[in-house]
Protein backbone atom coordinates (compact mmCIF):
# COMPACT_ATOMS: atom_id res chain seq x y z
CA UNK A 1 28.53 -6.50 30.99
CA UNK A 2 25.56 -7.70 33.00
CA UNK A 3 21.94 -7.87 31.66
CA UNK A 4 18.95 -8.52 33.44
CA UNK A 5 15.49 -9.00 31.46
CA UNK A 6 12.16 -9.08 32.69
CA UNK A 7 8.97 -9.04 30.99
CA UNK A 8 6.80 -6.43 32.14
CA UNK A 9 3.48 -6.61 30.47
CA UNK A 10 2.54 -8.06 26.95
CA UNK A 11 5.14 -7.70 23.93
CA UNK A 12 6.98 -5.54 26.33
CA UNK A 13 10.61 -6.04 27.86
CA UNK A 14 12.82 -4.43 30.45
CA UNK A 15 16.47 -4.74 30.56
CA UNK A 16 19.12 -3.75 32.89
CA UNK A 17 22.05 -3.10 31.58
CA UNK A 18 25.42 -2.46 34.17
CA UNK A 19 28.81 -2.31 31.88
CA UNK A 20 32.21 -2.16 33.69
CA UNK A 21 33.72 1.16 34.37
CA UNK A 22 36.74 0.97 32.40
CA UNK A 23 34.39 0.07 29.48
CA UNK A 24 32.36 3.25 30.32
CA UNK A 25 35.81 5.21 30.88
CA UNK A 26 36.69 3.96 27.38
CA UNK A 27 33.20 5.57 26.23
CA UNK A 28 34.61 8.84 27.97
CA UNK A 29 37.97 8.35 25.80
CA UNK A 30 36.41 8.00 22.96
CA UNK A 31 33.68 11.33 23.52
CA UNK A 32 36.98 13.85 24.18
CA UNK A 33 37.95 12.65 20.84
CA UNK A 34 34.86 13.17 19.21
CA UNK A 35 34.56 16.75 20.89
CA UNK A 36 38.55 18.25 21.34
CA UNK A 37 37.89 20.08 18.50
CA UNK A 38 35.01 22.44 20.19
CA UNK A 39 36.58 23.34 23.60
CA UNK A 40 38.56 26.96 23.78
CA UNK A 41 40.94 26.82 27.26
CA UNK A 42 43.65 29.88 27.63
CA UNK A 43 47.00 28.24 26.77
CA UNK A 44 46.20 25.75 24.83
CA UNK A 45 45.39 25.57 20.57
CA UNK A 46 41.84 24.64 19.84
CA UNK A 47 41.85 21.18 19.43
CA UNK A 48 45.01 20.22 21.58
CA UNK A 49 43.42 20.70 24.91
CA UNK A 50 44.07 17.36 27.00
CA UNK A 51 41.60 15.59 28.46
CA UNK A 52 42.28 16.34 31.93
CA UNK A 53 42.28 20.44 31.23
CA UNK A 54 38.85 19.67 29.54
CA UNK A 55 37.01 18.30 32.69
CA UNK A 56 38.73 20.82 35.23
CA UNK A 57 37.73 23.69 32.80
CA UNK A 58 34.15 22.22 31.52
CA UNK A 59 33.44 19.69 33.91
CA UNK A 60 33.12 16.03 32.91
CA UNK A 61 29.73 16.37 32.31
CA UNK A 62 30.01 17.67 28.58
CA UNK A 63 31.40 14.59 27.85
CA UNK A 64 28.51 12.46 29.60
CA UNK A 65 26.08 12.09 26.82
CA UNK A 66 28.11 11.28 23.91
CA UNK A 67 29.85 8.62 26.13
CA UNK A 68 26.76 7.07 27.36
CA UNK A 69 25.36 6.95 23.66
CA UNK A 70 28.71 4.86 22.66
CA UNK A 71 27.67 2.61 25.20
CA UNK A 72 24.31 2.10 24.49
CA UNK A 73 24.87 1.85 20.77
CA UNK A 74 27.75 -1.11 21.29
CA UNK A 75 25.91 -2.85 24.38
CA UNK A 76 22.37 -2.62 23.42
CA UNK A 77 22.34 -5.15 20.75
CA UNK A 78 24.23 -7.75 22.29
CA UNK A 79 21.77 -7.47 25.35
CA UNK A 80 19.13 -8.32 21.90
CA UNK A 81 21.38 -10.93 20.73
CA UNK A 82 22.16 -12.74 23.63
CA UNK A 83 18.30 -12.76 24.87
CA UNK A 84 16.81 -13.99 21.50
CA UNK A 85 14.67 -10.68 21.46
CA UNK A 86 13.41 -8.94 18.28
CA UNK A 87 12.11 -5.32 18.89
CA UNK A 88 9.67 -3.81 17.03
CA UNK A 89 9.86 -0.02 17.87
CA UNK A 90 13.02 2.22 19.29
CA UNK A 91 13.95 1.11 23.35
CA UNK A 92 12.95 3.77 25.80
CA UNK A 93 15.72 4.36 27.42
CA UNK A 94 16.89 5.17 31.34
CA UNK A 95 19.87 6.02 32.46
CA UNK A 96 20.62 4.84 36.30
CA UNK A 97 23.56 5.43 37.01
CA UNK A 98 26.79 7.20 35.02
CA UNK A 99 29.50 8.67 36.59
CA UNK A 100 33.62 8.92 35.65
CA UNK A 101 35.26 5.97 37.35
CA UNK A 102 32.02 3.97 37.69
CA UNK A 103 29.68 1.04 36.38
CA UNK A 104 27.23 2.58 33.61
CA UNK A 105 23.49 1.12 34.63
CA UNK A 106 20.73 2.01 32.12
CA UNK A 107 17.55 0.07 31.98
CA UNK A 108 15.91 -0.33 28.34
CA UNK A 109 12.10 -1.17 27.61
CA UNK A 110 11.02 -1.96 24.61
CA UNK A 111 8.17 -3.27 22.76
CA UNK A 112 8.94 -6.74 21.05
CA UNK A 113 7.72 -9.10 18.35
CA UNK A 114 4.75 -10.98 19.97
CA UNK A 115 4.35 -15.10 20.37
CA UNK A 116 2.50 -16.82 17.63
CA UNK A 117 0.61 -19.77 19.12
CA UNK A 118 -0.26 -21.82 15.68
CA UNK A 119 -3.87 -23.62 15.58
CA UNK A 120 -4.68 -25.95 13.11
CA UNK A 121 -2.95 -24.67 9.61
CA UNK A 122 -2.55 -28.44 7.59
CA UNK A 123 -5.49 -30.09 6.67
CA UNK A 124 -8.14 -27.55 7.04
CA UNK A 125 -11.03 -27.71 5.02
CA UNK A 126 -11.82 -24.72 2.36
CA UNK A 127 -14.06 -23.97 -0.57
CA UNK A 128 -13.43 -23.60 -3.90
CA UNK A 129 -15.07 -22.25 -6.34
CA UNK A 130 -15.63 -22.48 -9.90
CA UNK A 131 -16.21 -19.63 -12.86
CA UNK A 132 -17.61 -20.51 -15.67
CA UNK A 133 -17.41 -17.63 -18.25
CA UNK A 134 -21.22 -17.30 -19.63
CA UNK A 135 -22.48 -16.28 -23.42
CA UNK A 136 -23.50 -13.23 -21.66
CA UNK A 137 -20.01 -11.91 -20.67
CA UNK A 138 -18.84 -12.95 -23.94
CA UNK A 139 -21.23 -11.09 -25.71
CA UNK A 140 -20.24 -8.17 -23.39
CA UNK A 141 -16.74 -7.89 -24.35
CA UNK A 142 -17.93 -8.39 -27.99
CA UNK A 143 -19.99 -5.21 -27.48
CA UNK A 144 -17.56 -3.39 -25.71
CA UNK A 145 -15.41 -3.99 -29.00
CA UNK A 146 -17.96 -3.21 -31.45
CA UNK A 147 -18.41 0.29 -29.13
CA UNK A 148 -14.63 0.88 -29.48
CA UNK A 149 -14.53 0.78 -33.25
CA UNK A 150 -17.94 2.39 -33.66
CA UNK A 151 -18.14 5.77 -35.99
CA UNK A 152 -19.31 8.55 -34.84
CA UNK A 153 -21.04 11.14 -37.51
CA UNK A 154 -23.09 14.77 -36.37
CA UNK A 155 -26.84 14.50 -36.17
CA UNK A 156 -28.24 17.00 -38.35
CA UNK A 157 -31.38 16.70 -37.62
CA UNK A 158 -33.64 16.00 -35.07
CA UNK A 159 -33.02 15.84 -30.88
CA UNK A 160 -31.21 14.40 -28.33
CA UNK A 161 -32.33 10.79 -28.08
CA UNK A 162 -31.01 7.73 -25.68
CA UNK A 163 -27.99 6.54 -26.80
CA UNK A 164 -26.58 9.37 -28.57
CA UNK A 165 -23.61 11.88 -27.83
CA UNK A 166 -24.52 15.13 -26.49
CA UNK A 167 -21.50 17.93 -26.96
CA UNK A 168 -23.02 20.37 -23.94
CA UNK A 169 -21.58 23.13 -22.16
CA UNK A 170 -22.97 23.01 -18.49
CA UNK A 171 -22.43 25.17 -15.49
CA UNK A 172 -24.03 23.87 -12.07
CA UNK A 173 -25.06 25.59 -8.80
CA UNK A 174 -25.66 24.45 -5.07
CA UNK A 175 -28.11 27.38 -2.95
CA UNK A 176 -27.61 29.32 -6.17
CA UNK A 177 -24.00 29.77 -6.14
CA UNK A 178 -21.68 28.05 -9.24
CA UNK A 179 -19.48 25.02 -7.01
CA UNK A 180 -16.07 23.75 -8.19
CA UNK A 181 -15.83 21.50 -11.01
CA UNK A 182 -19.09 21.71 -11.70
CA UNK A 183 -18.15 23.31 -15.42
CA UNK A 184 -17.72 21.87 -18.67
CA UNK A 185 -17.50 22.86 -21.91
CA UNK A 186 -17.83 21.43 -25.29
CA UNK A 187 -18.11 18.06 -23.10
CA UNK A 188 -19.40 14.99 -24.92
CA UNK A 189 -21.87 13.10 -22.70
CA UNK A 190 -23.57 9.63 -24.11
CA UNK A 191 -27.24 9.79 -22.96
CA UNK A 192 -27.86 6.40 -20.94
CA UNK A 193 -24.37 5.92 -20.16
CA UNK A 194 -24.99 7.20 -16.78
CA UNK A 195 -21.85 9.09 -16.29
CA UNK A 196 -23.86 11.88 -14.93
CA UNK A 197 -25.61 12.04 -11.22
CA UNK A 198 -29.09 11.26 -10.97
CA UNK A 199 -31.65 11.88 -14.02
CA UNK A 200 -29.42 14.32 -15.76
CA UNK A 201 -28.97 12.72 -19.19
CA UNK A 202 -32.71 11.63 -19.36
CA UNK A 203 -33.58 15.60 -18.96
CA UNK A 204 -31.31 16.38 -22.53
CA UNK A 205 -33.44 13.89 -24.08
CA UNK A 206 -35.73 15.47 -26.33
CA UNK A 207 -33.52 18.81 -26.89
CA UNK A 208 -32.01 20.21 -30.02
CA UNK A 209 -29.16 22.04 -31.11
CA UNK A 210 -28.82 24.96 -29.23
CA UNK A 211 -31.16 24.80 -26.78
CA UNK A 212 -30.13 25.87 -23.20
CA UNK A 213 -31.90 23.84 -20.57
CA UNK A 214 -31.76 23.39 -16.57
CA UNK A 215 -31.32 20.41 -15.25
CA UNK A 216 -32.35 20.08 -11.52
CA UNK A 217 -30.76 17.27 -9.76
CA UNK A 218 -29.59 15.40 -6.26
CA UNK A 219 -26.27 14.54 -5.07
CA UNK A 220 -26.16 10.88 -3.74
CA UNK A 221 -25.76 11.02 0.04
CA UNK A 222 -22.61 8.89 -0.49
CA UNK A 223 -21.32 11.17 -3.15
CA UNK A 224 -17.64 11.32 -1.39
CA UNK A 225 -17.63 14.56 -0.79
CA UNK A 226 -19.61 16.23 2.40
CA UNK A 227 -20.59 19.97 1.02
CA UNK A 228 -22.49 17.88 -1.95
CA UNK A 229 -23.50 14.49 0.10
CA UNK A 230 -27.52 15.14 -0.67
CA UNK A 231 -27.66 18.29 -1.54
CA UNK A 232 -29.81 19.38 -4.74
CA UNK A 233 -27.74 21.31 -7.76
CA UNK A 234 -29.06 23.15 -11.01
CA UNK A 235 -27.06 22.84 -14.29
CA UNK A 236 -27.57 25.50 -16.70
CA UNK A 237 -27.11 23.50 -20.23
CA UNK A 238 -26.43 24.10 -23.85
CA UNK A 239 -26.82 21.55 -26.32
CA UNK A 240 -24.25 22.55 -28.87
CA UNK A 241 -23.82 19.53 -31.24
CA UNK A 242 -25.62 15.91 -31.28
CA UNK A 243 -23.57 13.01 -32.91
CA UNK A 244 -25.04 9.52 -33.22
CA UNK A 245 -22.56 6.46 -33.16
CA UNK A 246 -23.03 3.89 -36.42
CA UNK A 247 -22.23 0.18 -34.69
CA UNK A 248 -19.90 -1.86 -36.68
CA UNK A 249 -21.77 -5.20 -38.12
CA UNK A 250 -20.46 -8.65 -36.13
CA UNK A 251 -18.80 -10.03 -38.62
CA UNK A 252 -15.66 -11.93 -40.36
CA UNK A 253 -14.95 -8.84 -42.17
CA UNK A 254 -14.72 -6.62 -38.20
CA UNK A 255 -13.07 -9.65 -37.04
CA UNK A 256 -10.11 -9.23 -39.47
CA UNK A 257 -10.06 -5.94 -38.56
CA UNK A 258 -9.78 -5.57 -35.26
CA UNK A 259 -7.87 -8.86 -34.35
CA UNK A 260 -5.37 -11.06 -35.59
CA UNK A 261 -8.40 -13.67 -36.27
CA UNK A 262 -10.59 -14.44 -39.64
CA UNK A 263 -13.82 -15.32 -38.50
CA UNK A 264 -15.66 -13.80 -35.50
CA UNK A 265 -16.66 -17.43 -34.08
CA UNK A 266 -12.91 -17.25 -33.57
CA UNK A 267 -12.76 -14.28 -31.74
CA UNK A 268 -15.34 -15.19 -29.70
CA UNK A 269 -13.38 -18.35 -28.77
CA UNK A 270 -10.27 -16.14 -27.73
CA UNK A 271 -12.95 -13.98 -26.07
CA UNK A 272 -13.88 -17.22 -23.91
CA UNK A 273 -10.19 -18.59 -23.62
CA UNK A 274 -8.70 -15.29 -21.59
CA UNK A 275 -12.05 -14.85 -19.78
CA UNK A 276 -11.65 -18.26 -18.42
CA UNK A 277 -7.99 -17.92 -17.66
CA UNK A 278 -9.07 -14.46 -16.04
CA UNK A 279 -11.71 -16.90 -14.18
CA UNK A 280 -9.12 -19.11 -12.92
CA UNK A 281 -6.67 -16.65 -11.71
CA UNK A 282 -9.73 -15.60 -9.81
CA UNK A 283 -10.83 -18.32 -8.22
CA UNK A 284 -7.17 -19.82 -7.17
CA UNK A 285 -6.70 -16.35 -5.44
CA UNK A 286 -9.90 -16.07 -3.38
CA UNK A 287 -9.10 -20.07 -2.69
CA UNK A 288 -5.37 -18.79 -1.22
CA UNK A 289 -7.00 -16.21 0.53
CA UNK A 290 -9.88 -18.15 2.30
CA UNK A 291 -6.69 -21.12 3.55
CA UNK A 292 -5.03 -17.99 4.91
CA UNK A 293 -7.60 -16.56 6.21
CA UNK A 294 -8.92 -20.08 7.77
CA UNK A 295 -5.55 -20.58 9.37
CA UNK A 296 -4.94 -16.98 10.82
CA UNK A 297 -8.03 -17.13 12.52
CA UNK A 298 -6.53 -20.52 14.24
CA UNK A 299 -3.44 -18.73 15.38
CA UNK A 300 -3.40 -16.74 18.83
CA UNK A 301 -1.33 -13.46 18.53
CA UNK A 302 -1.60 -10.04 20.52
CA UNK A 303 -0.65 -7.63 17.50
CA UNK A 304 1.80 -4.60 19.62
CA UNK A 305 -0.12 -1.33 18.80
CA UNK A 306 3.18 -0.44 17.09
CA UNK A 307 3.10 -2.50 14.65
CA UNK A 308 -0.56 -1.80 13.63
CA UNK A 309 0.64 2.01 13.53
CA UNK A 310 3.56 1.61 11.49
CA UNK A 311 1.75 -1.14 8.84
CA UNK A 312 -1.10 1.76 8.78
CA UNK A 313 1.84 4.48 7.97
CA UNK A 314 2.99 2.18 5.54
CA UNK A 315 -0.36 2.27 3.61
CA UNK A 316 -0.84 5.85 3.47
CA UNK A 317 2.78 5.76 1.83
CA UNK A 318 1.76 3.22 -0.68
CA UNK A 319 -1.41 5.58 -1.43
CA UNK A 320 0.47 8.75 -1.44
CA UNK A 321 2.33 7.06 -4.10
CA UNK A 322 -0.13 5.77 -6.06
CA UNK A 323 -1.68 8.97 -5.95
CA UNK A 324 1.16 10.86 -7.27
CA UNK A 325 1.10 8.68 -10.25
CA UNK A 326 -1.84 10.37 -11.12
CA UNK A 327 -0.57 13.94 -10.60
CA UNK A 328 -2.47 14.07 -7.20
CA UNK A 329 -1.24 14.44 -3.81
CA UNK A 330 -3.46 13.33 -0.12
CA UNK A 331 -4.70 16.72 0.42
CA UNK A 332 -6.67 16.69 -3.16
CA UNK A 333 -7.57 13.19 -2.27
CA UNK A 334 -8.99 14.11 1.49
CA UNK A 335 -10.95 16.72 -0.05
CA UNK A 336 -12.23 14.77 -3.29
CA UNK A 337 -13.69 11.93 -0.61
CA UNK A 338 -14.76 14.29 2.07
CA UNK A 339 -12.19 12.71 4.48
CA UNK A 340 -8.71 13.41 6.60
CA UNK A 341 -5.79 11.69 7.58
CA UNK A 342 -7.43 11.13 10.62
CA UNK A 343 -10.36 9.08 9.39
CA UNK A 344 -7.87 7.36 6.86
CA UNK A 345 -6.30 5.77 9.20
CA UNK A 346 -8.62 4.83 11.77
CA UNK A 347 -10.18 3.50 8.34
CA UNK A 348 -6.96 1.47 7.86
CA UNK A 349 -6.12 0.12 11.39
CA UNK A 350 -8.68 -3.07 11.01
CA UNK A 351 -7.10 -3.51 7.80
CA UNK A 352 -3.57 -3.07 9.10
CA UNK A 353 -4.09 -5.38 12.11
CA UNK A 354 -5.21 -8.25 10.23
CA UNK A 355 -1.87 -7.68 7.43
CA UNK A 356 0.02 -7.89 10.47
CA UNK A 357 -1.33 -10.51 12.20
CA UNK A 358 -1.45 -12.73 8.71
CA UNK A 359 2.46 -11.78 8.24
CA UNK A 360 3.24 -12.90 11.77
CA UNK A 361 1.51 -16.18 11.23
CA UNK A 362 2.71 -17.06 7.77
CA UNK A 363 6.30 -15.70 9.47
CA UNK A 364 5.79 -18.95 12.27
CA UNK A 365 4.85 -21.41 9.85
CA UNK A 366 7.46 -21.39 7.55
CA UNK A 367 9.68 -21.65 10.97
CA UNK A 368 7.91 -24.32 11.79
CA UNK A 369 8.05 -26.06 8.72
CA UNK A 370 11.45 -25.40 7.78
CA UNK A 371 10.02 -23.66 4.37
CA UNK A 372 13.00 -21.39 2.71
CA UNK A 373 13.84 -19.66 -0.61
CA UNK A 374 16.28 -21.44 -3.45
CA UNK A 375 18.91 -19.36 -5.08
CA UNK A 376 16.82 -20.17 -7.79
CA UNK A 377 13.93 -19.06 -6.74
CA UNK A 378 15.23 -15.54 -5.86
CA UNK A 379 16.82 -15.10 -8.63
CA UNK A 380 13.29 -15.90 -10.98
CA UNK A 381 11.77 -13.28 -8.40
CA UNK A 382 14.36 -10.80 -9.21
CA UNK A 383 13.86 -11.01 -13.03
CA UNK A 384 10.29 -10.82 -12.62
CA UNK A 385 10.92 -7.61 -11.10
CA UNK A 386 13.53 -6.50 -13.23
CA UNK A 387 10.74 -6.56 -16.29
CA UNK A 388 9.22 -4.26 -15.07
CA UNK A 389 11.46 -1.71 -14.96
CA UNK A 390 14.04 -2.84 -18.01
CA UNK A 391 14.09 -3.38 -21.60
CA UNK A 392 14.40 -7.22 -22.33
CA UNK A 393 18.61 -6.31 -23.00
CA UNK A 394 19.24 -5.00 -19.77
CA UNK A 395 16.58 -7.06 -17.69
CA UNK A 396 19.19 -9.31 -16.65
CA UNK A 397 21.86 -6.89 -15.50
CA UNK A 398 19.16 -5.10 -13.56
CA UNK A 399 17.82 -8.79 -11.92
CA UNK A 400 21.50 -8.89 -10.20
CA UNK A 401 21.51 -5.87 -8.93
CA UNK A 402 17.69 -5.99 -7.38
CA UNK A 403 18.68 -9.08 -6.14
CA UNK A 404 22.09 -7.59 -4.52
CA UNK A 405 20.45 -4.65 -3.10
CA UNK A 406 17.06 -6.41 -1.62
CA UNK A 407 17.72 -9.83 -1.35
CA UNK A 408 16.13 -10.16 2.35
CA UNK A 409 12.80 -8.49 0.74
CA UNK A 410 12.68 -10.65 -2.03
CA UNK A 411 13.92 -13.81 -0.22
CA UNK A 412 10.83 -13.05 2.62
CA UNK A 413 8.63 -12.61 -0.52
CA UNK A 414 9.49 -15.86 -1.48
CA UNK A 415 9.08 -17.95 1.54
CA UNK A 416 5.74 -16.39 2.07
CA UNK A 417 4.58 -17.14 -1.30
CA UNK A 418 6.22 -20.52 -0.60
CA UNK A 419 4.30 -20.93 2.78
CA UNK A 420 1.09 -20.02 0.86
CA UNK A 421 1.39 -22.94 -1.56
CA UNK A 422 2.57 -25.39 1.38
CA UNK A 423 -0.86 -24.47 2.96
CA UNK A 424 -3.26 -24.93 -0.14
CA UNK A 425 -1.27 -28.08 -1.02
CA UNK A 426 -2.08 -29.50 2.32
CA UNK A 427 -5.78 -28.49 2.43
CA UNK A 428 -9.09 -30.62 1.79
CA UNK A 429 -10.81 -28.79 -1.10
CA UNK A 430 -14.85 -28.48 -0.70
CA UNK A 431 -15.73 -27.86 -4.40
């Protein structure tokens, strides 16, 4: 086999590929084989006609094709191999010349992985910052808490007033006609929670028990979804019940018994302790993120369109299933936002380009740098996966198996994590 390689434009290769006749006969062998079975000649059993009765009575050209794919299929790679070249995307092949008896020539151009050129990546310089958690956010969470365990009793008297709980049944219209999803009923609205559009929940205050009100409003423009972007809707309302919400006190006594604590100062220390751990995850993750991002925009690297495409199809995937998760599929979700798969993914391509980019970067430097993945560390990866989808008895079988069945996923997971913490070890913090 000869192979001649060229590089045509950017990420893009051309071979020529001329294998040896009795290779390509062997191809032709091996097609009759694959095919006896179909061909019908007078005199012979299906399935027994010889080779030689099959090309005088078909022609040698029904056996062209499957012959020239056996070629490809065995020669293709090694051409690959043998030239150090990683494609990216399915060769576009051309066949030159084929004949019975002669040298097979097919050319094959393909788009491949592109040349990192590496800037500076040790010893950059990158911020990081600090949260401290405040008394505020503390006293947030506390809140949030006391809201949770708050009882809620029917207003007998009286009317709707900020802060309480509004049962309503409410039916709106856009240009007079009733839109989808726009009715509720026996739906329990807090007034000042502003889970409603625009001034809706100020207009119930002030109503009583069955009173039937409308409520003129506006769609934001960036509502998500284009028919309502703007537009002005009526609500026909009935107030049907009011409830008002009686706050636990701050206590010892509501610390003992909501948490596993005896006084509340204690609770607000826990409060403070995962808030700062929270904080710190934080703050190491945006610091990871701005090395990366610091030492990718050092690198030099023409991203194939490909690539860009398929990380972008990738991403619609991982939303699709997401989505379905939540009993939704991308149709419901194109109409919900008032978009298509068209502006999805033109959405997504800046997005994609940049994942790719940062892959083929962190990809280089661990090359570079010799960084790899310990048994060890694989198999800790694997277990961490295997908790999530195992009880604690059968976590471990499960580990081996992950492990078995995607061990080049996790192990690339690995050294990229591991590249990651070579970087921020070998960066000058600006605090």
């Amino acid at each position: 086999m000869e192979v001649k390689m060229e590089k045509i434009e950017t990420n893009v290769v051309k071979f020529e590929v001329k294998v040896e006749a009795e290779k390509f006969n062997n191809a032709l062998n091996k097609a009759y084989k694959k095919n006896v079975s179909k061909f019908s000649v007078p005199g012979f059993r299906k399935g027994k006609v010889p080779m030689n009765m099959v090309k005088q009575y078909y022609g040698v050209g029904v056996l062209l094709e499957d012959a020239v794919n056996f070629v490809i299929d065995e020669t293709y790679p090694v051409a690959l191999k043998d030239n150090d070249i990683r494609p990216v995307d399915y060769p576009e092949i051309d066949v030159i010349e084929v004949g019975e008896g002669k040298d097979l020539v097919y050319t094959a151009k393909v788009t491949v992985y592109p040349e990192v050129e590496l800037g500076k990546y040790k010893a950059v310089e990158a911020k990081k910052v600090a949260y401290e958690v405040s008394e505020e956010e503390v006293e947030k969470q506390l809140k949030s808490m006391q809201e949770k365990n708050a009882r809620v009793e029917t207003k007998t008297e009286g009317t709707v007033e900020n802060g309480n709980i509004a049962v309503i049944d409410f039916k709106g219209y856009i240009d007079g006609v009733a839109f989808e999803g726009g009715e509720g009923t026996d739906y329990s609205l807090e007034i000042g929670s502003g889970s409603f559009i625009d001034n809706f929940e100020d207009q119930l205050v002030g109503a009583a028990v069955g009173d039937k009100k409308e409520i003129n409003v506006t769609f934001p423009e960036n509502y998500g979804r284009e028919e309502f972007n703007g537009k002005p809707a009526t609500f026909e309302v009935t107030v049907k019940e009011i409830k008002v919400k009686e706050l636990p006190v701050l206590d010892d006594e509501f610390a003992k018994e909501v948490s596993e604590f005896d006084t509340i100062e204690e609770v607000k220390e826990d409060i403070k302790k995962k808030a700062q751990e929270s904080n710190d995850v934080r703050a190491k993750r945006e610091f990871e993120e701005a090395v990366i991002n610091l030492v990718v925009n050092n690198a030099k690297v023409e991203v194939p369109e490909v690539m860009i495409n398929k990380e972008v199809e990738a991403m619609v995937k991982d939303l699709e299933n997401r989505l379905s998760y939540q009993g939704l599929n991308l149709a419901q979700y194109y109409e919900f936002t008032g978009s298509s798969e068209d502006k999805m993914k033109t959405f997504m391509k800046e997005r994609a380009e940049i994942k790719v980019k940062t892959d083929l970067v962190l990809e280089k430097i661990a090359k570079v740098e010799n960084i790899d993945a310990t048994e060890e560390e694989l198999k800790t990866k694997a277990a961490e996966i295997a908790k999530m989808y195992s009880s604690a008895d059968d976590s471990e079988k499960m580990a081996e198996l992950i492990l078995k069945a995607q061990e080049s996923i996790i192990r690339t997971e690995v050294v990229t994590e591991n590249t990651v913490k070579f970087l921020v070890e070998n960066t000058k913090v600006i605090e």
